[in-house]
Protein backbone atom coordinates (compact mmCIF):
# COMPACT_ATOMS: atom_id res chain seq x y z
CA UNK A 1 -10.68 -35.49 2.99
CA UNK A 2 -7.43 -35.67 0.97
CA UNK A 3 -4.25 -34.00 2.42
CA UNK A 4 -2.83 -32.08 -0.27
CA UNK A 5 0.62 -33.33 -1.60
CA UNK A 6 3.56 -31.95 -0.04
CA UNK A 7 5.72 -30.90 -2.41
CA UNK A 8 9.85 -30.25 -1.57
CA UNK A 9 12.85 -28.50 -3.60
CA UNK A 10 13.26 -27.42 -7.00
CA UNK A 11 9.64 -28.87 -7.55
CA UNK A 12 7.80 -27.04 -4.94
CA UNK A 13 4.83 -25.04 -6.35
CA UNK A 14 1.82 -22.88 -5.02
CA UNK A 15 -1.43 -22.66 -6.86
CA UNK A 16 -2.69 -19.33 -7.21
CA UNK A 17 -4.63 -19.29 -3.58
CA UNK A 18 -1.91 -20.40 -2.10
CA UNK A 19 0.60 -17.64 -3.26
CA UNK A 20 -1.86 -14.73 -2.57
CA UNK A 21 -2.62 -15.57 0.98
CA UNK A 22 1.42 -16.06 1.52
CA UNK A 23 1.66 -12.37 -0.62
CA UNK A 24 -1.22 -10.54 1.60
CA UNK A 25 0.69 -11.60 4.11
CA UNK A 26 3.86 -10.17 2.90
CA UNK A 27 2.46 -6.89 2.37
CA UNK A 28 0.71 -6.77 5.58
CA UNK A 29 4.11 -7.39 7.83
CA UNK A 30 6.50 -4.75 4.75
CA UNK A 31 3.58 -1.97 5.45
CA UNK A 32 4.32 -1.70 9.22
CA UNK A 33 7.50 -0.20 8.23
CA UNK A 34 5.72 2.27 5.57
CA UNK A 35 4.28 2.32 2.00
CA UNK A 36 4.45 -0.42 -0.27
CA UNK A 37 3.86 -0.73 -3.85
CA UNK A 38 1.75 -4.15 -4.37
CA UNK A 39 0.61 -5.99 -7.37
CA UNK A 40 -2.51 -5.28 -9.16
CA UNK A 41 -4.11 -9.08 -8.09
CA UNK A 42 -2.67 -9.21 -4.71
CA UNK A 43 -4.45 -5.82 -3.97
CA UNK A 44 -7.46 -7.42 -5.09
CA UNK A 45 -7.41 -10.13 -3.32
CA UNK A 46 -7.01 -7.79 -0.23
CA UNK A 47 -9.94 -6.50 -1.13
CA UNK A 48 -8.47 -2.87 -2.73
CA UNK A 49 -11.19 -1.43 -5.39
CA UNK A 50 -10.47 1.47 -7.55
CA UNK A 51 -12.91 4.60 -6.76
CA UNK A 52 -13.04 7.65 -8.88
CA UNK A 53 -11.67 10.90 -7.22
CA UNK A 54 -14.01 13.82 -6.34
CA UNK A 55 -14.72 16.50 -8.93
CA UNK A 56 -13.14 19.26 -7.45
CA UNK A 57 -16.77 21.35 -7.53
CA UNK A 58 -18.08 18.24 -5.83
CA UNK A 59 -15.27 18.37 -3.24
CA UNK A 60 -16.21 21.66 -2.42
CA UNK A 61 -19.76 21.18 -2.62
CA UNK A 62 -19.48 18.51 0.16
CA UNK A 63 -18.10 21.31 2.91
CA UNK A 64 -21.20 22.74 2.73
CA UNK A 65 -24.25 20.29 3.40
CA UNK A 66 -26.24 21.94 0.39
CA UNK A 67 -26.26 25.34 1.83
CA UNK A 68 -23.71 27.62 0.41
CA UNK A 69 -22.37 29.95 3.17
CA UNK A 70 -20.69 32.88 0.45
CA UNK A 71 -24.06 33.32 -1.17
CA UNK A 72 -25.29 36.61 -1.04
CA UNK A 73 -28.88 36.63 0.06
CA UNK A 74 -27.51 34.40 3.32
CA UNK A 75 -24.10 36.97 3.87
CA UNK A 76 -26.86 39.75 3.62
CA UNK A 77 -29.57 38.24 5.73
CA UNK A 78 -31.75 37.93 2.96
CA UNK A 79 -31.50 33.97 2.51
């Protein structure tokens, strides 16, 4: 298997693997102190995803598992 070349000074370069492992990194050891703003590819290659928020009738609806507790047939006793 060939060694990669090791590359010293003003010439020393990382290909793109090589400079998001060493950023992931970064990020991992500057978020023990508290929040960190981190570049769009280096929080994918951490494996971030982007996830649409909850509706907020959707939020609510998920307190509830289905069954809506301020109807009123249930708050009567009809339900």
């Amino acid at each position: 298997m060939k060694q990669p070349e090791i590359i010293k000074g003003a010439n020393a370069r990382l290909n793109e693997t090589e400079y998001l492992k060493l950023a992931t990194q970064a990020v991992s050891a500057a978020s023990d102190i508290g929040p960190v703003s981190v570049d769009p590819d280096v929080a994918e290659a951490m494996g971030a995803f982007d996830e649409q928020a909850l509706s907020m009738d959707a939020a609510l609806d998920s307190h509830f598992d289905g069954e809506d507790p301020t109807a009123i047939e249930e708050v009567l006793g009809n339900g």
